[in-house]
C-alpha atoms as a PDB file:
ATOM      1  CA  UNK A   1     116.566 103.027  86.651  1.00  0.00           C
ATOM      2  CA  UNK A   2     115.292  99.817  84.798  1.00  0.00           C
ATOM      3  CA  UNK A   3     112.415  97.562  85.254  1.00  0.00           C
ATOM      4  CA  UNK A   4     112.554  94.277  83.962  1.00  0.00           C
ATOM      5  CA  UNK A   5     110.163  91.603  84.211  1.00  0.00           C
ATOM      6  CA  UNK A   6     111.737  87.952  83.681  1.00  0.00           C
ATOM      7  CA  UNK A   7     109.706  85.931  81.806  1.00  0.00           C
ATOM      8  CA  UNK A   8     109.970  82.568  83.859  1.00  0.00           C
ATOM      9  CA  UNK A   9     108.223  84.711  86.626  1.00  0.00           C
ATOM     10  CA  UNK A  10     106.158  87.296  88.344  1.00  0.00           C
ATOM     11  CA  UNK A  11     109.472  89.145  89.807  1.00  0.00           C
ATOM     12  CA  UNK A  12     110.152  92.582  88.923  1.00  0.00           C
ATOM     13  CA  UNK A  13     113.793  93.379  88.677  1.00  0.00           C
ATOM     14  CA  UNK A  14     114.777  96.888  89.522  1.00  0.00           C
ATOM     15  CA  UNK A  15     117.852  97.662  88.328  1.00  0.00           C
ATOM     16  CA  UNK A  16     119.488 101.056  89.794  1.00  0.00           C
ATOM     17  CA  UNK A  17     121.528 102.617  87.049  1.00  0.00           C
ATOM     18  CA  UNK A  18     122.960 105.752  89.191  1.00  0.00           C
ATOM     19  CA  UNK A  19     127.024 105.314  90.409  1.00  0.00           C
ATOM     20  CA  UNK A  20     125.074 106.407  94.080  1.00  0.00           C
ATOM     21  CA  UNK A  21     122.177 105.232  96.033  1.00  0.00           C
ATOM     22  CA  UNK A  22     122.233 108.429  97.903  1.00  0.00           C
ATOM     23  CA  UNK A  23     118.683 111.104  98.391  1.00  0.00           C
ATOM     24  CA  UNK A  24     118.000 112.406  94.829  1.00  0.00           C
ATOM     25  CA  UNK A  25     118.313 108.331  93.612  1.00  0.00           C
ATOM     26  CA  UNK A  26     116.317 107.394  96.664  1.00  0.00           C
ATOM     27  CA  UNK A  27     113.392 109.271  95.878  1.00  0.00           C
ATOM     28  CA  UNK A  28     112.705 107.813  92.655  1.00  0.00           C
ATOM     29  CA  UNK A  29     113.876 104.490  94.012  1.00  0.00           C
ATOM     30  CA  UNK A  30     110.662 104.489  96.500  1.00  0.00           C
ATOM     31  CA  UNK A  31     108.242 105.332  93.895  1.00  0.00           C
ATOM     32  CA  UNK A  32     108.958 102.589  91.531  1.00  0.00           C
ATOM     33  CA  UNK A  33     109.166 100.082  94.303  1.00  0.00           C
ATOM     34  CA  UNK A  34     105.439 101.586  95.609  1.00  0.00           C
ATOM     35  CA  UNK A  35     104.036 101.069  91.824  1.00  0.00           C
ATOM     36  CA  UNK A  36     105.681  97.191  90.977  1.00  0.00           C
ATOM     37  CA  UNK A  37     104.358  96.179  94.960  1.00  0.00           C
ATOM     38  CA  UNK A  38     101.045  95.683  92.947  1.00  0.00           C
ATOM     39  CA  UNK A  39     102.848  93.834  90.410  1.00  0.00           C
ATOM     40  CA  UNK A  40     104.561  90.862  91.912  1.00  0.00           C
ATOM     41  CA  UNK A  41     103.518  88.143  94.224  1.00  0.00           C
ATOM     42  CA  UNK A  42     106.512  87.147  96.098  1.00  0.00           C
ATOM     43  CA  UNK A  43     108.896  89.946  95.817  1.00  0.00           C
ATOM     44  CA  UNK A  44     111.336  92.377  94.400  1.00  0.00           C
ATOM     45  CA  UNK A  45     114.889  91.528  93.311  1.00  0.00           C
ATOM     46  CA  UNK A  46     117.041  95.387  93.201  1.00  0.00           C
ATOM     47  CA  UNK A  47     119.976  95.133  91.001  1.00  0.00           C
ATOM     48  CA  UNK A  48     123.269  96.951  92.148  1.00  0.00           C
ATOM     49  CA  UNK A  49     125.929  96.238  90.138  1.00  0.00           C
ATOM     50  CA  UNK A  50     126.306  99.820  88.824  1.00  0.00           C
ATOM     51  CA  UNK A  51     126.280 101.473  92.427  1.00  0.00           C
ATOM     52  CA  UNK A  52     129.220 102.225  93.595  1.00  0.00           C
ATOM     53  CA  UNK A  53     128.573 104.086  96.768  1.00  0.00           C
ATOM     54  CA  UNK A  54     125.692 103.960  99.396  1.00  0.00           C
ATOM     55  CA  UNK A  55     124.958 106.854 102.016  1.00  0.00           C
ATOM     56  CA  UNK A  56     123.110 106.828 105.022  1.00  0.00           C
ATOM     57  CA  UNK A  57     119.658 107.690 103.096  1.00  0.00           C
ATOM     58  CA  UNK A  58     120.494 104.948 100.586  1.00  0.00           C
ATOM     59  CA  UNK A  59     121.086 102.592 103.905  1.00  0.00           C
ATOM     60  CA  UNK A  60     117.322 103.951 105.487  1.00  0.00           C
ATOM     61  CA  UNK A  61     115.503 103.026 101.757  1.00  0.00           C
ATOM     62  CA  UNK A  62     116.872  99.947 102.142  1.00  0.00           C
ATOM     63  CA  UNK A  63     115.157  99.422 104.829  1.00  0.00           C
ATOM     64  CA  UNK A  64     112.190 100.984 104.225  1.00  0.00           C
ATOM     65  CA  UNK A  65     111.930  98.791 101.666  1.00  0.00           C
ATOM     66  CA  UNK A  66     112.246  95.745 103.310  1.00  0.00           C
ATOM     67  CA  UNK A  67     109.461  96.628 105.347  1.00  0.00           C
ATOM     68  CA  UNK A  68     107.249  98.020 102.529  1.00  0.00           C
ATOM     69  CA  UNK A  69     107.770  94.405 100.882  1.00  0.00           C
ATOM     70  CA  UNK A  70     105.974  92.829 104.430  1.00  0.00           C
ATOM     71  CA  UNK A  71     104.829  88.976 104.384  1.00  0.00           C
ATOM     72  CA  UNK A  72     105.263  86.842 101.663  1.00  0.00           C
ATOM     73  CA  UNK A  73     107.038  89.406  99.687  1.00  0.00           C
ATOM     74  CA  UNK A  74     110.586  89.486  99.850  1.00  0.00           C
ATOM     75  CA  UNK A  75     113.593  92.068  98.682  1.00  0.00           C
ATOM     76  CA  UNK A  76     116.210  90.227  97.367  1.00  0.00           C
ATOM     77  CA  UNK A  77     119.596  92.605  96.281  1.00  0.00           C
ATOM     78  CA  UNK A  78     121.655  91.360  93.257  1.00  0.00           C
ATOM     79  CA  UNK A  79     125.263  92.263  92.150  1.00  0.00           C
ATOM     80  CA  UNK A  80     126.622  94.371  95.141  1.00  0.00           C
ATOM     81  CA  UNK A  81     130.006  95.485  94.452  1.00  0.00           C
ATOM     82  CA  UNK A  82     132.842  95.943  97.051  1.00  0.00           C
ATOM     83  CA  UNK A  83     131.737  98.809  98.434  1.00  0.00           C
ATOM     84  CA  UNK A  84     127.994  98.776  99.089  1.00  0.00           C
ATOM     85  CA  UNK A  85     128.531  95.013 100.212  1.00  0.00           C
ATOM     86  CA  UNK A  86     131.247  96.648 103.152  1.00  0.00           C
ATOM     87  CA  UNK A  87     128.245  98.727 104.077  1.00  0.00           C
ATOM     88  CA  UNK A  88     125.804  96.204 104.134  1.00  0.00           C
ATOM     89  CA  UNK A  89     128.297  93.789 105.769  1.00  0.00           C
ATOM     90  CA  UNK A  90     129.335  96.531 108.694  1.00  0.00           C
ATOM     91  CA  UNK A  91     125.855  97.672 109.060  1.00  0.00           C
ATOM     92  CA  UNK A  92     124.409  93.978 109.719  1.00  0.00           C
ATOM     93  CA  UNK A  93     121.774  94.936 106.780  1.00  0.00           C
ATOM     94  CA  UNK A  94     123.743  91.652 104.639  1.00  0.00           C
ATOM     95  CA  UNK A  95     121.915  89.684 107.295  1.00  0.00           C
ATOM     96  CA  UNK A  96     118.867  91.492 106.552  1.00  0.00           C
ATOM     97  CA  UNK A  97     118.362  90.842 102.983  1.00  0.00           C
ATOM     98  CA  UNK A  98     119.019  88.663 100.739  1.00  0.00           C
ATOM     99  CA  UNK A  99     121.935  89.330  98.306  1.00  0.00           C
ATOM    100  CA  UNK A 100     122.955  86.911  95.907  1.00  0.00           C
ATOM    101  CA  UNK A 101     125.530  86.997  93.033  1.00  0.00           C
ATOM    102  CA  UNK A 102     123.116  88.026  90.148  1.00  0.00           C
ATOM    103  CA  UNK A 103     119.470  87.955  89.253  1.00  0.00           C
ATOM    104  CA  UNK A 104     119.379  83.937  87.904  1.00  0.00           C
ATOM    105  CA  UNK A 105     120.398  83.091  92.013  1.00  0.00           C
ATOM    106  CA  UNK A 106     117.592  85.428  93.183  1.00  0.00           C
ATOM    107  CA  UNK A 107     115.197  84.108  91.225  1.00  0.00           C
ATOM    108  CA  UNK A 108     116.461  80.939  92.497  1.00  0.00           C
ATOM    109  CA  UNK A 109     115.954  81.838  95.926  1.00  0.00           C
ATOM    110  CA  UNK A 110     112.795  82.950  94.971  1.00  0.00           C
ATOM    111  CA  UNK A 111     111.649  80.211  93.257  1.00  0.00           C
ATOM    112  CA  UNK A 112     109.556  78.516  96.000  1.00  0.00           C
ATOM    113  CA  UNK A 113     107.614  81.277  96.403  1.00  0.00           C
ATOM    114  CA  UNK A 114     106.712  81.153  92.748  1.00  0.00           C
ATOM    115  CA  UNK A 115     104.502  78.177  92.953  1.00  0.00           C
ATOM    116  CA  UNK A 116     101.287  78.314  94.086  1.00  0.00           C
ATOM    117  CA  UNK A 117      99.979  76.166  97.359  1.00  0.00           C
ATOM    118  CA  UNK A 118      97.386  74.688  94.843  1.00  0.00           C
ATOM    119  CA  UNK A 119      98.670  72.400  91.967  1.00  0.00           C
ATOM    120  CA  UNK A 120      97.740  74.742  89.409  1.00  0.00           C
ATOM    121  CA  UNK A 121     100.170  75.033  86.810  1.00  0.00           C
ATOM    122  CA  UNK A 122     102.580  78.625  86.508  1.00  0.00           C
ATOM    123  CA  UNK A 123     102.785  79.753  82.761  1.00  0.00           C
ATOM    124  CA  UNK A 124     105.507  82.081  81.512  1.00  0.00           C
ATOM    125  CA  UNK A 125     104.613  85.456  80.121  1.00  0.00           C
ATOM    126  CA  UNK A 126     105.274  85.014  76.381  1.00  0.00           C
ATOM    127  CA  UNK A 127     108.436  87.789  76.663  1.00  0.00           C
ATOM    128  CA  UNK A 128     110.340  90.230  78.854  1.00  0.00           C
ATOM    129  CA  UNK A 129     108.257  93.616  79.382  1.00  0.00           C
ATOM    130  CA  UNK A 130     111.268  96.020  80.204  1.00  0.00           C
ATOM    131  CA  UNK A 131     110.637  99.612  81.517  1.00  0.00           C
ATOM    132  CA  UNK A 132     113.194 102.197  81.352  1.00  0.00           C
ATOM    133  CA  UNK A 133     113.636 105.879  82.936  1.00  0.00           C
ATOM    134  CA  UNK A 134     116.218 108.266  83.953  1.00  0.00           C
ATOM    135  CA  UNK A 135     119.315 108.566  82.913  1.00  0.00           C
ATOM    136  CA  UNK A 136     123.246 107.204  84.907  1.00  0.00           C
END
């Protein structure tokens, strides 16, 4: 898996590099979600444009997740390919989450939650920190 952290914003991006979100992935999925819920102020954005299949335990940290990430913070998932989007879609979970085409829309849909309620301007972090670990 990869951690990125855009530099226009205080979003983690997870990005899951594993063909399967299935129990060994899963595991290490709910770790890294438990240590960047510290990080971010409005949310997570999970990238899954490498995963190609999604089991039942892959369906349950899903929504884990979404419940970890309570009020204001939000899940967003990015880059769904056929498959895991026919779960999601048969499952109801698409109406769930939010899953947009790639990370630029999430952070779009995210972008409200960005600014502060006081007028205080938001400056970007001077580069992209990226984290990686584990191996496809």
């Amino acid at each position: 898996m990869t951690v990125t952290t855009p530099p226009l914003g205080k979003v983690p991006v997870l990005a899951v590099l594993a063909p399967r979100l299935d129990a060994a992935t899963c595991r290490l999925l709910r770790r890294r979600v438990h240590d960047l819920r510290a990080r971010t102020r409005v949310g997570l954005i999970l990238d899954l444009e490498r995963v190609e299949f999604v089991d039942s335990t892959g369906l349950t940290t899903l929504l884990y997740l979404g419940k970890s990430l309570s009020a204001p913070l939000r899940l967003r998932l990015v880059g769904a390919q056929r498959g895991p989007r026919e779960v999601l879609r048969l499952t109801r979970l698409d109406r769930i989450f939010g899953i947009d085409a790639n990370v630029e829309e999430a952070l779009g849909s995210l972008a409200s939650l960005l600014q502060p309620d006081t007028p205080t301007p938001v400056v970007p972090e001077p580069e992209a920190r990226r984290e990686e670990f584990g191996a496809p």
